[in-house]
C-alpha atoms as a PDB file:
ATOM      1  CA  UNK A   1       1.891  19.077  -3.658  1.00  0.00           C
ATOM      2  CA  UNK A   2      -0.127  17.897  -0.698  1.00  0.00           C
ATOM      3  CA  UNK A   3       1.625  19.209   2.807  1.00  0.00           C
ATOM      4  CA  UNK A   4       0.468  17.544   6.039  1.00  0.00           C
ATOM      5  CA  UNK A   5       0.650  18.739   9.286  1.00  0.00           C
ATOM      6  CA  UNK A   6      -1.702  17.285  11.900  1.00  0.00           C
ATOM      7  CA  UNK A   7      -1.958  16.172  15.431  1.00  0.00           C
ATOM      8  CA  UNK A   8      -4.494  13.837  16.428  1.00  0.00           C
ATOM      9  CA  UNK A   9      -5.189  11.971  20.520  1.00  0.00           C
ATOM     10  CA  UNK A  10      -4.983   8.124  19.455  1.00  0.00           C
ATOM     11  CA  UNK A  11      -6.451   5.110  22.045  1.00  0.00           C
ATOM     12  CA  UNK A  12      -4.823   2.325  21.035  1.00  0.00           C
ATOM     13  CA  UNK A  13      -4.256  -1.272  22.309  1.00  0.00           C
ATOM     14  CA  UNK A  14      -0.709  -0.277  23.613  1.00  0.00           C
ATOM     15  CA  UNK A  15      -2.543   2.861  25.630  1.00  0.00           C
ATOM     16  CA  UNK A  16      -2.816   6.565  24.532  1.00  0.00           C
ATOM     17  CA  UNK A  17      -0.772   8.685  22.343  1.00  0.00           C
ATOM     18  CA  UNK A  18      -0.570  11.871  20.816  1.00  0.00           C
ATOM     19  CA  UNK A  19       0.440  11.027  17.010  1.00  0.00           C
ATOM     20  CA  UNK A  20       2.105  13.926  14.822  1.00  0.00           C
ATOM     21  CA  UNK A  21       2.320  13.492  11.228  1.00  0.00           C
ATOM     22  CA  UNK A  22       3.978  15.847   9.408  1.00  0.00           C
ATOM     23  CA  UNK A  23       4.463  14.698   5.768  1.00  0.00           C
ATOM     24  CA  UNK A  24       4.915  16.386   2.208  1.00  0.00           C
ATOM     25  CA  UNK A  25       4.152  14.033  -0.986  1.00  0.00           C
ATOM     26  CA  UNK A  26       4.805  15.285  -4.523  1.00  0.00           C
ATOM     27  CA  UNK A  27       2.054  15.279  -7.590  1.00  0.00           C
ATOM     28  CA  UNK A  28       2.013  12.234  -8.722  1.00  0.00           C
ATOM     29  CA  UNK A  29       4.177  10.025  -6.184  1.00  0.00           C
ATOM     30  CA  UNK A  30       3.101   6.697  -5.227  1.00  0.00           C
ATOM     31  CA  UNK A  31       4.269   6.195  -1.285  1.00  0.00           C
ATOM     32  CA  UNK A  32       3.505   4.091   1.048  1.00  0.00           C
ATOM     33  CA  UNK A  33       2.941   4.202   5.016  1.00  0.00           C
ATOM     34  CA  UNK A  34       4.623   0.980   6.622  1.00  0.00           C
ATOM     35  CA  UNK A  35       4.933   0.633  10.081  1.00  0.00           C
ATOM     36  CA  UNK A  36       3.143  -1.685  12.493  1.00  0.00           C
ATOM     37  CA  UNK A  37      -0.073  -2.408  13.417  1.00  0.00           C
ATOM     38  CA  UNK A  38      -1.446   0.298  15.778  1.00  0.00           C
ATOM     39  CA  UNK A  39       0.914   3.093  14.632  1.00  0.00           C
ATOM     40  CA  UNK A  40      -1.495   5.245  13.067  1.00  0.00           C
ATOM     41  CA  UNK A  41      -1.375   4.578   9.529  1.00  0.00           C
ATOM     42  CA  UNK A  42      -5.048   3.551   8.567  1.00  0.00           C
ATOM     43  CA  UNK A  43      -6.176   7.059  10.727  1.00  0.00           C
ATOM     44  CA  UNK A  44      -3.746   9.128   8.810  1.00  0.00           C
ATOM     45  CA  UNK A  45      -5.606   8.049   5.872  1.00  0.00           C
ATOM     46  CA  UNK A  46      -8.597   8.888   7.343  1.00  0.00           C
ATOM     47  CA  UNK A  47      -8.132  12.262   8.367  1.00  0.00           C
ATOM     48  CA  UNK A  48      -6.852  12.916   4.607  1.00  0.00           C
ATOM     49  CA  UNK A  49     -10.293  11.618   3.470  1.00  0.00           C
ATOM     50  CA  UNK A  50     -11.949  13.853   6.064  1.00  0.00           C
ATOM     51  CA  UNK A  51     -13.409  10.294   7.376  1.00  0.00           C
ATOM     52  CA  UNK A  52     -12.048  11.222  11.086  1.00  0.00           C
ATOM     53  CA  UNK A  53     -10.617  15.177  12.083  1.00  0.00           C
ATOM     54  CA  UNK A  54      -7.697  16.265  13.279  1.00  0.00           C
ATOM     55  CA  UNK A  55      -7.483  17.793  16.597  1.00  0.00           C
ATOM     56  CA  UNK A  56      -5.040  20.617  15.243  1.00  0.00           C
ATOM     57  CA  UNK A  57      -3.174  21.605  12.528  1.00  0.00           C
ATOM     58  CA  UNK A  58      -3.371  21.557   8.872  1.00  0.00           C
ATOM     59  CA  UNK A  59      -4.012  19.721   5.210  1.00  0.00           C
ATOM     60  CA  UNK A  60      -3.553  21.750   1.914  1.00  0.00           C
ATOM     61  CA  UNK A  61      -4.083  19.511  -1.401  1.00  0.00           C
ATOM     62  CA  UNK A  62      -2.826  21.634  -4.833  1.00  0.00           C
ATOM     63  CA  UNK A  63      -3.265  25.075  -2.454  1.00  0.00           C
ATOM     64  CA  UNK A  64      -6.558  24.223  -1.251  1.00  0.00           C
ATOM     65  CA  UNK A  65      -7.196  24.082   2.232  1.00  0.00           C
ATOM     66  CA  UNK A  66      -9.045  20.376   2.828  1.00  0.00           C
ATOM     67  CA  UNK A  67      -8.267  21.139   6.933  1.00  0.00           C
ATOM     68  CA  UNK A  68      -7.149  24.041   8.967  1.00  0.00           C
ATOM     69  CA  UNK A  69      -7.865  23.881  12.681  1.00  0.00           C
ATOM     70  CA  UNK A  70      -7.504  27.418  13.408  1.00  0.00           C
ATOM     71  CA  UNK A  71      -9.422  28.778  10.348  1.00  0.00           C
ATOM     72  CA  UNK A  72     -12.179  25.951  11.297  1.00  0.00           C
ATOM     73  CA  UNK A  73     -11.587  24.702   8.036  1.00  0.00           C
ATOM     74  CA  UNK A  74     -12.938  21.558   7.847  1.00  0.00           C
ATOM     75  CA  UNK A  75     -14.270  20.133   4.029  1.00  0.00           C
ATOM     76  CA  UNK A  76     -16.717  16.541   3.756  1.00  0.00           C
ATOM     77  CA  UNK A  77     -15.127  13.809   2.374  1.00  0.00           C
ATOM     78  CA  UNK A  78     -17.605  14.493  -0.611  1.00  0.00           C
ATOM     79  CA  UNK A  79     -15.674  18.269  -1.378  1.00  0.00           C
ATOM     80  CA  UNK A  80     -12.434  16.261  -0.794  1.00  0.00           C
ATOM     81  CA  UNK A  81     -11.120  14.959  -4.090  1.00  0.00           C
ATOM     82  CA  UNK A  82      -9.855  11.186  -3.033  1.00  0.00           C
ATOM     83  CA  UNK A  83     -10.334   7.706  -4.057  1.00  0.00           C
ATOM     84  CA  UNK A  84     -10.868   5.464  -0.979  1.00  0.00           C
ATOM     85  CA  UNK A  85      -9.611   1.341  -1.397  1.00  0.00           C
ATOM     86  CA  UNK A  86     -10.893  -0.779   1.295  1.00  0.00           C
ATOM     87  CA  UNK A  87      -9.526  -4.332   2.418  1.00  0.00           C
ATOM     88  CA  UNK A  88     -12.799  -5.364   2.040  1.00  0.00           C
ATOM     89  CA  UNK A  89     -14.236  -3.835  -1.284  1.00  0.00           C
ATOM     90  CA  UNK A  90     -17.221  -1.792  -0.156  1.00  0.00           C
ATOM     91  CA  UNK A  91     -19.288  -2.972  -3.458  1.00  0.00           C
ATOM     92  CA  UNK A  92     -23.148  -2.524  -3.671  1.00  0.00           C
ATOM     93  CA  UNK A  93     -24.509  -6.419  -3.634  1.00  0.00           C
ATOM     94  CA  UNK A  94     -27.838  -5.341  -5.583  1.00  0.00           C
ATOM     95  CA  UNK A  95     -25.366  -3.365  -8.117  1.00  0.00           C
ATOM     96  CA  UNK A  96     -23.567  -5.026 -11.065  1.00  0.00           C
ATOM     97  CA  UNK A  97     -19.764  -4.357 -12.008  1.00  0.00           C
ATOM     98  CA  UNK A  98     -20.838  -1.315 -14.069  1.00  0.00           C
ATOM     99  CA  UNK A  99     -23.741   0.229 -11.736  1.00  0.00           C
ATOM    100  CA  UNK A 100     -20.754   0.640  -9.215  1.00  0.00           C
ATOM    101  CA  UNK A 101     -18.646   2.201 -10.879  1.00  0.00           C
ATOM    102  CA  UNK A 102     -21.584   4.410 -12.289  1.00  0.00           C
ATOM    103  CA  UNK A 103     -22.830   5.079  -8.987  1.00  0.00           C
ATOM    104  CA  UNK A 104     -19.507   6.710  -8.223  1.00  0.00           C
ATOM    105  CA  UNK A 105     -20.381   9.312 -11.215  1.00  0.00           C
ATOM    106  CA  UNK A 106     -21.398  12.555 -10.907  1.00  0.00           C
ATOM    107  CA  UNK A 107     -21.416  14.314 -14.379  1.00  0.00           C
ATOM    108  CA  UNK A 108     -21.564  12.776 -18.335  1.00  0.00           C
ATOM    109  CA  UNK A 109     -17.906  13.029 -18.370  1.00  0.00           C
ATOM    110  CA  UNK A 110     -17.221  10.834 -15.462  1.00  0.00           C
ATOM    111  CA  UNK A 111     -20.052   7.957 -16.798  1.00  0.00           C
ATOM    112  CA  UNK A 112     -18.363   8.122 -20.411  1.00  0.00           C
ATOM    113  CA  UNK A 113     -15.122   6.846 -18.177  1.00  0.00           C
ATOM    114  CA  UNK A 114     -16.627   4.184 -17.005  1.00  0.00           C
ATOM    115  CA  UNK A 115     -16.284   2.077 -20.015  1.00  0.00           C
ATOM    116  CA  UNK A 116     -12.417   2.556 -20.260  1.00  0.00           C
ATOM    117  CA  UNK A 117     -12.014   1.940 -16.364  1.00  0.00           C
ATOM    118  CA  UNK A 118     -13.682  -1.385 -17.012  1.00  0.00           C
ATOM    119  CA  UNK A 119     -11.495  -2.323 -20.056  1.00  0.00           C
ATOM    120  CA  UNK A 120      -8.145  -0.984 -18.073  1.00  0.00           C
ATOM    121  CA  UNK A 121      -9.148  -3.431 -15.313  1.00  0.00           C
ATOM    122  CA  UNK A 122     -10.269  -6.441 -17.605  1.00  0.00           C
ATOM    123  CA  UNK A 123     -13.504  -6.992 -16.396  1.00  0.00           C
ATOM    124  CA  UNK A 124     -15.632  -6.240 -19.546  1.00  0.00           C
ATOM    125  CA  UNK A 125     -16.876  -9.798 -20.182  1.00  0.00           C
ATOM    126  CA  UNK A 126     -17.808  -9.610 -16.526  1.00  0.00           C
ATOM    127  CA  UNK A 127     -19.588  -5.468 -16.397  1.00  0.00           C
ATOM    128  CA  UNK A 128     -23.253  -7.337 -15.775  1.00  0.00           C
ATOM    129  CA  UNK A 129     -21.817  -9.677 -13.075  1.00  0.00           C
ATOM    130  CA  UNK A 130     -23.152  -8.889  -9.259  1.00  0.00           C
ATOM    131  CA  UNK A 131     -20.183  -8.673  -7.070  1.00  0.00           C
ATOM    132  CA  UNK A 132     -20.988 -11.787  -5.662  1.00  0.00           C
ATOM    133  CA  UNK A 133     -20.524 -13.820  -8.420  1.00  0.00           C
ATOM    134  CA  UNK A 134     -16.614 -12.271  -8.677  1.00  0.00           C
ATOM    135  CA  UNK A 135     -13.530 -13.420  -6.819  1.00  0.00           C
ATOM    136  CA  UNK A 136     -11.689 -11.311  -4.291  1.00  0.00           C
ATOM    137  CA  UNK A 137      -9.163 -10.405  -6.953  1.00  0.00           C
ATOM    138  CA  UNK A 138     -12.120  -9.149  -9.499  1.00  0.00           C
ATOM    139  CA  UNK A 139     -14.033  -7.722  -6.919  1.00  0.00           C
ATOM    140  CA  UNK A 140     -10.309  -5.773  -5.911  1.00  0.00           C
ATOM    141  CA  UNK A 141     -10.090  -4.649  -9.183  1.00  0.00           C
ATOM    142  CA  UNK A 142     -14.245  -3.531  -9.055  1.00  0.00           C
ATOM    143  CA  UNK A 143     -13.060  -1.582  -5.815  1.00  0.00           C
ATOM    144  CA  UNK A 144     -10.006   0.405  -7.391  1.00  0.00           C
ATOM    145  CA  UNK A 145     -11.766   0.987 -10.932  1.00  0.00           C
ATOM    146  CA  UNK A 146     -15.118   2.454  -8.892  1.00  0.00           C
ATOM    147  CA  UNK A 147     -12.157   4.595  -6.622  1.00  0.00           C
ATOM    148  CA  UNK A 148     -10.758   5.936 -10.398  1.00  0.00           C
ATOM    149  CA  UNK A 149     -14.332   6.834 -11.522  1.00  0.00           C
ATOM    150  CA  UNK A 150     -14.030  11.136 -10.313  1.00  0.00           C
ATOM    151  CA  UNK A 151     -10.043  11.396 -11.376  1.00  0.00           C
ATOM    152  CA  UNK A 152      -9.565  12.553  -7.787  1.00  0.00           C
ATOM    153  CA  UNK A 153      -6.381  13.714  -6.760  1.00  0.00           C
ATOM    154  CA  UNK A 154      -5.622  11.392  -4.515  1.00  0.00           C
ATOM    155  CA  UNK A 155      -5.625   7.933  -4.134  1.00  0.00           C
ATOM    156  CA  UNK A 156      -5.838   6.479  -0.630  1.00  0.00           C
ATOM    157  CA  UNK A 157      -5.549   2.296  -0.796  1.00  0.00           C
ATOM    158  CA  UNK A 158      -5.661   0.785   2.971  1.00  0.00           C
ATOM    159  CA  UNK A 159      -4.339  -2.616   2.589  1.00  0.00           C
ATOM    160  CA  UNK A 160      -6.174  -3.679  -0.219  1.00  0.00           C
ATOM    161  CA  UNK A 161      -4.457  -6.676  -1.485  1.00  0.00           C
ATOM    162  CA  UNK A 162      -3.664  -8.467   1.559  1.00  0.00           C
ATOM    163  CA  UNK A 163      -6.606 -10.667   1.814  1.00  0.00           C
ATOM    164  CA  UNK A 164      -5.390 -12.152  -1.897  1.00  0.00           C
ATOM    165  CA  UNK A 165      -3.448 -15.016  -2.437  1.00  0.00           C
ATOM    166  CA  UNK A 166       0.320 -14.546  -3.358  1.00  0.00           C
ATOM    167  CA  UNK A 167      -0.686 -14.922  -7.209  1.00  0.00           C
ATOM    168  CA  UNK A 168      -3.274 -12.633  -7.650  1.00  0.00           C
ATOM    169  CA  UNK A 169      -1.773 -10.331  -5.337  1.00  0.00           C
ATOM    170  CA  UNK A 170       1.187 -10.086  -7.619  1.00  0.00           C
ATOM    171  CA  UNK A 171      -1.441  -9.230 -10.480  1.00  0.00           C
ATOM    172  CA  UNK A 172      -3.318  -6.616  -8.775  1.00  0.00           C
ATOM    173  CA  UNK A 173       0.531  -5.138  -7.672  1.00  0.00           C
ATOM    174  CA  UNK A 174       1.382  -4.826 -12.120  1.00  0.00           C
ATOM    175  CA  UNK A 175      -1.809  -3.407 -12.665  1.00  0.00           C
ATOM    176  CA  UNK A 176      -1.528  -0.847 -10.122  1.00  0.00           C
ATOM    177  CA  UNK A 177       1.720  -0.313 -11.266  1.00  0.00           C
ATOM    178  CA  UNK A 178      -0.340   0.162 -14.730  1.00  0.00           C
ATOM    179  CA  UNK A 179      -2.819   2.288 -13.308  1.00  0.00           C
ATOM    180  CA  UNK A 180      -0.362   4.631 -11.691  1.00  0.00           C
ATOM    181  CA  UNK A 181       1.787   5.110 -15.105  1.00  0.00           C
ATOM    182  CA  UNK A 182      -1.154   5.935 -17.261  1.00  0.00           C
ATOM    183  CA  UNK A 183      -2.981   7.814 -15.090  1.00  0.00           C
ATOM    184  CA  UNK A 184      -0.404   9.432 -12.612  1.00  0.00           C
ATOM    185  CA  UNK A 185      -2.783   9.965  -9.741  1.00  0.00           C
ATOM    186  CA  UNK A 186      -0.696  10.393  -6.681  1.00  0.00           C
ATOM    187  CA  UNK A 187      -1.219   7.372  -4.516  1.00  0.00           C
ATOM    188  CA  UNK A 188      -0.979   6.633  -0.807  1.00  0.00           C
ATOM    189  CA  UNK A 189      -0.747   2.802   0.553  1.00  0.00           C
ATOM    190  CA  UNK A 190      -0.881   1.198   3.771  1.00  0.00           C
ATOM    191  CA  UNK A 191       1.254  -2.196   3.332  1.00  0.00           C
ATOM    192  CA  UNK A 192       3.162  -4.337   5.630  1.00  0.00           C
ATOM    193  CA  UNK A 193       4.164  -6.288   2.737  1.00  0.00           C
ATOM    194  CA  UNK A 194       7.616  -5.415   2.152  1.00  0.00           C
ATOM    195  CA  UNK A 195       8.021  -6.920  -1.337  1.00  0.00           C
ATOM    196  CA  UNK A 196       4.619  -5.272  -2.100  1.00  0.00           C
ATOM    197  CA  UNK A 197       6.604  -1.747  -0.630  1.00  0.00           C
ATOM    198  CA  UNK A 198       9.437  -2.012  -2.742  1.00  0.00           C
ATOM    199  CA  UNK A 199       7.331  -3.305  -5.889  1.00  0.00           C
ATOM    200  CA  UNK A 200       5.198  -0.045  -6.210  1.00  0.00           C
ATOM    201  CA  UNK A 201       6.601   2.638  -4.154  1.00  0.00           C
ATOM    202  CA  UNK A 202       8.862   5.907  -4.766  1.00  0.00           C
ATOM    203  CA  UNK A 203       8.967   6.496  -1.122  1.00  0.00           C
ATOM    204  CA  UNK A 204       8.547   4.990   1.982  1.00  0.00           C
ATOM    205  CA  UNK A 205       7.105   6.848   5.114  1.00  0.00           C
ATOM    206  CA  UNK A 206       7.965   4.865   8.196  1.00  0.00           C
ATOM    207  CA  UNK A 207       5.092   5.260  10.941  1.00  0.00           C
ATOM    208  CA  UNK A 208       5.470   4.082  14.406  1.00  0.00           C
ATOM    209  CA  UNK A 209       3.720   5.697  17.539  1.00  0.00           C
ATOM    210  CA  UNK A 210       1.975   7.968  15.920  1.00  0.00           C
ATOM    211  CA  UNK A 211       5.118   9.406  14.605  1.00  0.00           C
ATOM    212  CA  UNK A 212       6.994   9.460  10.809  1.00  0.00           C
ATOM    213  CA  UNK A 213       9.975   8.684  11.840  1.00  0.00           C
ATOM    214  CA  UNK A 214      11.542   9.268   8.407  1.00  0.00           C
ATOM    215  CA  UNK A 215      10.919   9.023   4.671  1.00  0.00           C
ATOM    216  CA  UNK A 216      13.608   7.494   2.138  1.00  0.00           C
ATOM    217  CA  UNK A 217      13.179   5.394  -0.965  1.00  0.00           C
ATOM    218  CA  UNK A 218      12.560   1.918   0.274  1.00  0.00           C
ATOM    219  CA  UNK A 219      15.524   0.151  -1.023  1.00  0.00           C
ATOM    220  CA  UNK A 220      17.397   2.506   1.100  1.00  0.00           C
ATOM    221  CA  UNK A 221      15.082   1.548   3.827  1.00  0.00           C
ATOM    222  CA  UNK A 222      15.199  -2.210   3.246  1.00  0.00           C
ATOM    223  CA  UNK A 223      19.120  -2.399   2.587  1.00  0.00           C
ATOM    224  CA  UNK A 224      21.312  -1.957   5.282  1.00  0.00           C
ATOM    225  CA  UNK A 225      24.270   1.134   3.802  1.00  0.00           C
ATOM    226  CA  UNK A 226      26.972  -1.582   5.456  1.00  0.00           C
ATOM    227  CA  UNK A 227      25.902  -4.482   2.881  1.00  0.00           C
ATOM    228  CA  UNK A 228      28.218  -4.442  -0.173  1.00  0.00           C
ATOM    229  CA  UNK A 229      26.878  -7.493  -1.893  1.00  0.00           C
ATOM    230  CA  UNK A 230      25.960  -7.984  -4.972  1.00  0.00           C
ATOM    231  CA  UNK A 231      23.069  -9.604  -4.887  1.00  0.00           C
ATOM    232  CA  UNK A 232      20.164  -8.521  -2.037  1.00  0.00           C
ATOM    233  CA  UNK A 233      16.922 -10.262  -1.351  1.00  0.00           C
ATOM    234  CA  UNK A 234      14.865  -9.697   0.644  1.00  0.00           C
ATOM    235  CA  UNK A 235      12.652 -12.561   2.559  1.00  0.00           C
ATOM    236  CA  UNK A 236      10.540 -14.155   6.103  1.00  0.00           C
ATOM    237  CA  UNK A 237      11.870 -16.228   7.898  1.00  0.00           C
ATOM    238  CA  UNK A 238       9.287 -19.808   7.706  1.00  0.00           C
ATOM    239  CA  UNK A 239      11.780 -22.287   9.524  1.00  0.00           C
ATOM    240  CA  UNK A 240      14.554 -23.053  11.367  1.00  0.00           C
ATOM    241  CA  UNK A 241      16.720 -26.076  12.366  1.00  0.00           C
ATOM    242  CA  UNK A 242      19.948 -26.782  14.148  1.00  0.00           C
ATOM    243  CA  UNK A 243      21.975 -29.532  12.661  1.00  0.00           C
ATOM    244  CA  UNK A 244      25.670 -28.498  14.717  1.00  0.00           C
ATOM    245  CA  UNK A 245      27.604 -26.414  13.959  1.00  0.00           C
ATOM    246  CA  UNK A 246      24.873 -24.991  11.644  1.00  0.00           C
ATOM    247  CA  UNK A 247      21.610 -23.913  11.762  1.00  0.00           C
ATOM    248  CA  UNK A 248      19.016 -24.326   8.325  1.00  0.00           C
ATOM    249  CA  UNK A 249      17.139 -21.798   7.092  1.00  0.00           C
ATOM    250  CA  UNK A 250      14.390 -21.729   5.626  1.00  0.00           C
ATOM    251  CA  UNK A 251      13.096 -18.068   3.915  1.00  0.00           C
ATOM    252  CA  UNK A 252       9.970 -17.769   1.618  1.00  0.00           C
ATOM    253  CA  UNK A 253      11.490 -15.084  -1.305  1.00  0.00           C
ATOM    254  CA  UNK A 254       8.868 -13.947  -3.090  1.00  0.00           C
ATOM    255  CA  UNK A 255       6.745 -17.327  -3.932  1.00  0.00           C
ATOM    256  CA  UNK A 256      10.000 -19.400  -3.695  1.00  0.00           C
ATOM    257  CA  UNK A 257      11.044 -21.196  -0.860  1.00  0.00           C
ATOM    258  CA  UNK A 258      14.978 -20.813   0.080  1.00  0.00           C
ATOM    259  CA  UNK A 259      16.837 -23.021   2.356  1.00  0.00           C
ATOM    260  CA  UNK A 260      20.619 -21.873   3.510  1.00  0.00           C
ATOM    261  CA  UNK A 261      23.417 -22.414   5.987  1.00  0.00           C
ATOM    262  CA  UNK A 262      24.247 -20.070   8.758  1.00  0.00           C
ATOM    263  CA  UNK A 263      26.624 -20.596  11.632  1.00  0.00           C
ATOM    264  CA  UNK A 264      25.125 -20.748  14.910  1.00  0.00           C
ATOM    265  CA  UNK A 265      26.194 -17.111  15.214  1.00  0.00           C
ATOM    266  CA  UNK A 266      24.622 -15.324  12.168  1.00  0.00           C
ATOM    267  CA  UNK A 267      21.135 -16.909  12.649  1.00  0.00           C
ATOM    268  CA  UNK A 268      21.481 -16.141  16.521  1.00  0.00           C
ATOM    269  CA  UNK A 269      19.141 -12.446  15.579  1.00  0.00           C
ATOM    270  CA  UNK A 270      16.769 -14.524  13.471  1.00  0.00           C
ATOM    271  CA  UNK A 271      13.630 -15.265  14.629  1.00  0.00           C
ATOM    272  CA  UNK A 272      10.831 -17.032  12.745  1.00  0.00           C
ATOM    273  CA  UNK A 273       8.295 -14.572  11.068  1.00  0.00           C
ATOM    274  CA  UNK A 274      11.465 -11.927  11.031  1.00  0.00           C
ATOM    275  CA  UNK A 275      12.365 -10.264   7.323  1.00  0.00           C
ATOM    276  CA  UNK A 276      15.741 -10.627   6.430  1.00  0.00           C
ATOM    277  CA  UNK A 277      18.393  -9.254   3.686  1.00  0.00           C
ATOM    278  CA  UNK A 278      19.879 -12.441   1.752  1.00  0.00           C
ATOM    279  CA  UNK A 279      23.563 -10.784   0.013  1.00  0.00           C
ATOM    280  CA  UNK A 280      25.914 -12.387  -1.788  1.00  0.00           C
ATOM    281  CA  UNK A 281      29.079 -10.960  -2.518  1.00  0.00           C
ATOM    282  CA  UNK A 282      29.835 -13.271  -4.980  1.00  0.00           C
ATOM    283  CA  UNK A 283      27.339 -13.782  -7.996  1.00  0.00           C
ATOM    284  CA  UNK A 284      27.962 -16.033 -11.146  1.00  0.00           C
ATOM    285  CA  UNK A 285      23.978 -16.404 -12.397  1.00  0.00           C
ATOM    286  CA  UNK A 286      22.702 -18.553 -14.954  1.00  0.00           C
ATOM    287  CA  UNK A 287      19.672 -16.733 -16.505  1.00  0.00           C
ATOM    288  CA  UNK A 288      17.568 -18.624 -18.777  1.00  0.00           C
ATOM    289  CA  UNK A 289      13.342 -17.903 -20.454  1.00  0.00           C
ATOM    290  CA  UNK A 290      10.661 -19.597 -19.038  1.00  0.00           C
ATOM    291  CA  UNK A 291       8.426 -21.096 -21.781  1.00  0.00           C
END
C-alpha cells in the first residue's frame, strides 16, 4: 500500500496555489492522474520520486517512510524504489539498447534481467542499435524496459506515449497492459488521453488545482449514471456543421472518424476539441473478423 499525504506551494501559469494530495493506491494497481494541464499532476509524481519535496506531510511505500516532514525524513530518489518514464526517453546517445538498460543495473541479478526485458519488449534484433537509429515507439519501449531493470515498486510513467502516433500508441498501450499483468508492478500515469485512461487503468484520480477531487473507476468517471444506453463511446469532437434544422457532427472514435445528426439543441454544449459520450439505446450490431 502506498498512502500519500502531502502539501506542496505550486507557481503556476494561472497564479499560486497550495496543492493537497491526499491519495491511497493498492499493491499492484495501475491508476492514472487526469486532470488538466497545470493541476499538479507531473509534480505529484515528482515528489513520489523524491525529484522535488514536499513542504509538509507524508509518503509511506510498503511501511517505509520515503517522506515525513516532521521526522525530516527525506530519502534520494536513488533509496526510493521507482521506475521513472519520461515523454522524452532520457536514453544515453553513446549507449546501445542493452548498455541502457545495463546501466540501470546494480547487482548480477538485475543484469541477468536484462535479457528478458529486451525479449518482453521485442527489441532483441535491435539490443546493439544506438538510440538514434530507433523510432520514438522503440526508443518508448527502450525507456520503459531500462525503468523495469531494479523491479522497483513503483512505476511512475509521465505522459509517455503522447508524442506517438495513434498506431503505435495503441501498441505501446497492449504492451503495457502486458507488462503490468506479468509483472504486477503498481503503476502511476499521467494521461489526458481518455481512451488511453480507460484502456489501462483500475482507477482514475481526478486532479485539478492542486486538489484530487475524487477517485472512481474511469468508466464511472467517463459515463454519465443518467445514460441508460446500450451502447457508450466515447470520442472529440473534430467538426461541426449546420445544415437546418440539424447540425453534423463529426467525432474521431478511437482511429475512426464518425459523422451524426443532432438537433440544433443537443449539439448546442458541443464545442470542437470537447469529449463526448456517443449512447444508443437501441443496438442491433453486425459483428464480423477482419482478415
Amino acid at each position: 500500500m502506498i498512502v500519500i499525504n502531502i502539501t506542496k506551494h505550486l507557481n503556476t501559469a494561472d497564479g499560486a496555489l497550495e496543492a493537497h494530495f491526499d491519495l491511497s493506491i493498492h499493491d499492484g494497481e495501475f491508476l492514472t492522474l487526469f486532470g488538466p494541464s497545470g493541476a499538479g499532476k507531473t509534480t505529484l509524481m515528482r515528489m513520489i520520486a523524491g525529484l522535488e519535496k514536499p513542504d509538509s506531510g507524508h509518503i509511506e511505500v510498503d511501511g517505509e517512510v520515503w517522506f515525513d516532514h516532521t521526522q525530516k525524513i527525506n530519502l534520494s530518489p536513488q533509496k526510493r524504489s521507482i521506475g521513472f518514464v519520461f515523454q522524452d526517453y532520457a536514453l544515453f546517445p553513446t549507449m546501445s539498447v542493452r548498455e541502457n538498460l545495463l546501466f540501470a543495473a546494480e547487482n548480477a541479478q538485475q543484469r541477468r534481467t536484462v535479457d528478458e526485458l529486451i525479449e518482453l519488449i521485442e527489441l532483441s534484433n535491435l539490443s546493439d542499435r544506438l538510440p538514434a537509429t530507433l523510432s520514438g515507439g522503440q526508443k518508448q519501449r527502450v525507456a520503459l524496459a531500462r525503468a523495469l531493470v531494479r523491479r522497483p515498486k513503483i512505476l511512475l510513467l509521465d505522459e509517455p506515449l503522447s508524442a506517438l502516433d495513434p498506431t503505435m500508441r495503441q501498441k505501446l498501450q497492449d504492451e503495457l497492459t502486458l507488462i503490468h499483468k506479468r509483472l504486477g508492478v503498481t503503476t502511476l500515469l499521467v494521461s489526458h488521453d481518455i481512451a488511453e485512461t480507460v484502456k489501462l487503468s483500475d482507477r482514475l484520480a481526478q486532479i485539478e488545482s492542486g486538489k484530487i477531487l475524487r477517485t472512481c473507476t474511469p468508466m464511472e468517471f467517463f459515463s454519465p449514471q443518467t445514460l441508460s444506453g446500450k451502447l457508450q463511446l466515447i470520442g472529440e469532437v473534430l467538426k461541426m456543421e449546420e445544415d437546418f434544422p440539424v447540425v453534423i457532427v463529426t467525432l474521431l472514435v478511437g482511429n475512426s472518424v464518425v459523422r451524426t445528426v443532432l438537433s440544433t439543441e443537443e449539439s448546442s454544449a458541443l464545442h470542437i476539441g470537447d469529449h463526448a459520450i456517443i449512447s444508443t439505446k437501441a443496438f442491433n450490431p453486425i459483428v464480423m473478423a477482419l482478415e
